[in-house]
Protein backbone atom coordinates (compact mmCIF):
# COMPACT_ATOMS: atom_id res chain seq x y z
CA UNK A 1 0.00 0.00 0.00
CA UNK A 2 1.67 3.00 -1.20
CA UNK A 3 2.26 5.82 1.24
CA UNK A 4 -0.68 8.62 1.43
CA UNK A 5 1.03 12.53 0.35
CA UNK A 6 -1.43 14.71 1.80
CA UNK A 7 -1.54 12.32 5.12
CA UNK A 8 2.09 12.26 4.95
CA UNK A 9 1.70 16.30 4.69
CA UNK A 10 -0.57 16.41 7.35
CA UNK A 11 1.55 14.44 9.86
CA UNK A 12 4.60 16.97 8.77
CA UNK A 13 2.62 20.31 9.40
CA UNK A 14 1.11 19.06 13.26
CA UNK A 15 4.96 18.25 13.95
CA UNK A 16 6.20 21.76 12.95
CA UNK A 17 3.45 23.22 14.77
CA UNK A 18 4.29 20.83 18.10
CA UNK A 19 7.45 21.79 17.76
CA UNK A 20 7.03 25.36 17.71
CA UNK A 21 4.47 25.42 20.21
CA UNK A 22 7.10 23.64 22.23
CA UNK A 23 9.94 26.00 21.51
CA UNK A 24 7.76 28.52 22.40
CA UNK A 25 6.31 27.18 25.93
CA UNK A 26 10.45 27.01 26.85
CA UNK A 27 11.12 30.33 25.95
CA UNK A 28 8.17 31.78 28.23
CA UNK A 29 9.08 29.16 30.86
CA UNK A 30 12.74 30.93 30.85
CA UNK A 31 11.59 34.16 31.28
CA UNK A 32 8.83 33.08 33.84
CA UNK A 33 11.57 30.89 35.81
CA UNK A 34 14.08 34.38 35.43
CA UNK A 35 11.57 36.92 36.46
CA UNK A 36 11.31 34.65 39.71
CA UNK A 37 14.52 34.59 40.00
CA UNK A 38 14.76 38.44 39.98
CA UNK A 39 11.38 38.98 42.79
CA UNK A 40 13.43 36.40 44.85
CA UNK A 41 16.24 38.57 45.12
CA UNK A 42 14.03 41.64 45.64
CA UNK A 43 12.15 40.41 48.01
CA UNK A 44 15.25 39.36 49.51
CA UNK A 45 16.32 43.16 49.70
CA UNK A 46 13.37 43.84 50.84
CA UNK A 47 13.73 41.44 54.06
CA UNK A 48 17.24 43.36 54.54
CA UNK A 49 15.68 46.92 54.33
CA UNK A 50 13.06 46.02 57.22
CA UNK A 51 15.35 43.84 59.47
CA UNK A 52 18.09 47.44 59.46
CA UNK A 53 15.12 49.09 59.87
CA UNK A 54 13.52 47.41 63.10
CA UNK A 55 16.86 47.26 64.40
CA UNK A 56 17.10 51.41 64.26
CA UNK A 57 13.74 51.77 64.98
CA UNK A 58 14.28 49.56 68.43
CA UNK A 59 17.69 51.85 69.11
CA UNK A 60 15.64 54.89 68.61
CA UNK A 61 13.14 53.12 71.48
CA UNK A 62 15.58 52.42 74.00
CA UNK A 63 17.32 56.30 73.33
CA UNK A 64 13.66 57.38 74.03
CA UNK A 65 13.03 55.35 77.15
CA UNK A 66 16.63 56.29 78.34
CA UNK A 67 16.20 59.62 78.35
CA UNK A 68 12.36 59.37 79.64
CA UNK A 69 13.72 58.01 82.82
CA UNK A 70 16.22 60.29 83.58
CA UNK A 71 13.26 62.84 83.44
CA UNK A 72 11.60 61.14 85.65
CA UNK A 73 11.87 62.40 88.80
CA UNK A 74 13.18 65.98 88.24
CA UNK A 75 11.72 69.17 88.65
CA UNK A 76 10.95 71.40 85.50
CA UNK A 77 11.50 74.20 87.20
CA UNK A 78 14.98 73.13 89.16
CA UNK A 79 18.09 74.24 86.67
C-alpha cells in the first residue's frame, strides 16, 4: 500500500506546529523561571531593608526610654 502525500503532509505540518508550540512554551518558561529569580532577590532586599530598619527603629526606642527616665523624677522648674 503505497504511502498517502497529503496524510504524509498532514503528519509533517502538526509536527512543525508541536514543535514550535514547544519552543515557544520554553522560551516563556525561561523568562517566567528568570523573572522569579529576579522577585526572589528583591524580596530578599526587601527582608534586609526592614530587618536594618527594626533594628534602628528599636535603638531609637531604647534612646527614648533612656532619656524618659532620667526625666523622671526631676523638677521642670529646678536648673
Amino acid at each position: 500500500m503505497p504511502e498517502d502525500p497529503i496524510a504524509h503532509s498532514e503528519l509533517a505540518a502538526l509536527t512543525r506546529r508541536f514543535e514550535e508550540v514547544a519552543a515557544q512554551n520554553d522560551r516563556e518558561f525561561g523568562i517566567i523561571k528568570s523573572d522569579l529569580t529576579a522577585v526572589r532577590l528583591q524580596i530578599g532586599n526587601l527582608d534586609q531593608k526592614v530587618e536594618a530598619l527594626d533594628k534602628k527603629i528599636d535603638r531609637n526606642q531604647a534612646q527614648i526610654i533612656e532619656l524618659l527616665t532620667q526625666l523622671v523624677g526631676q523638677r521642670p522648674d529646678a536648673d
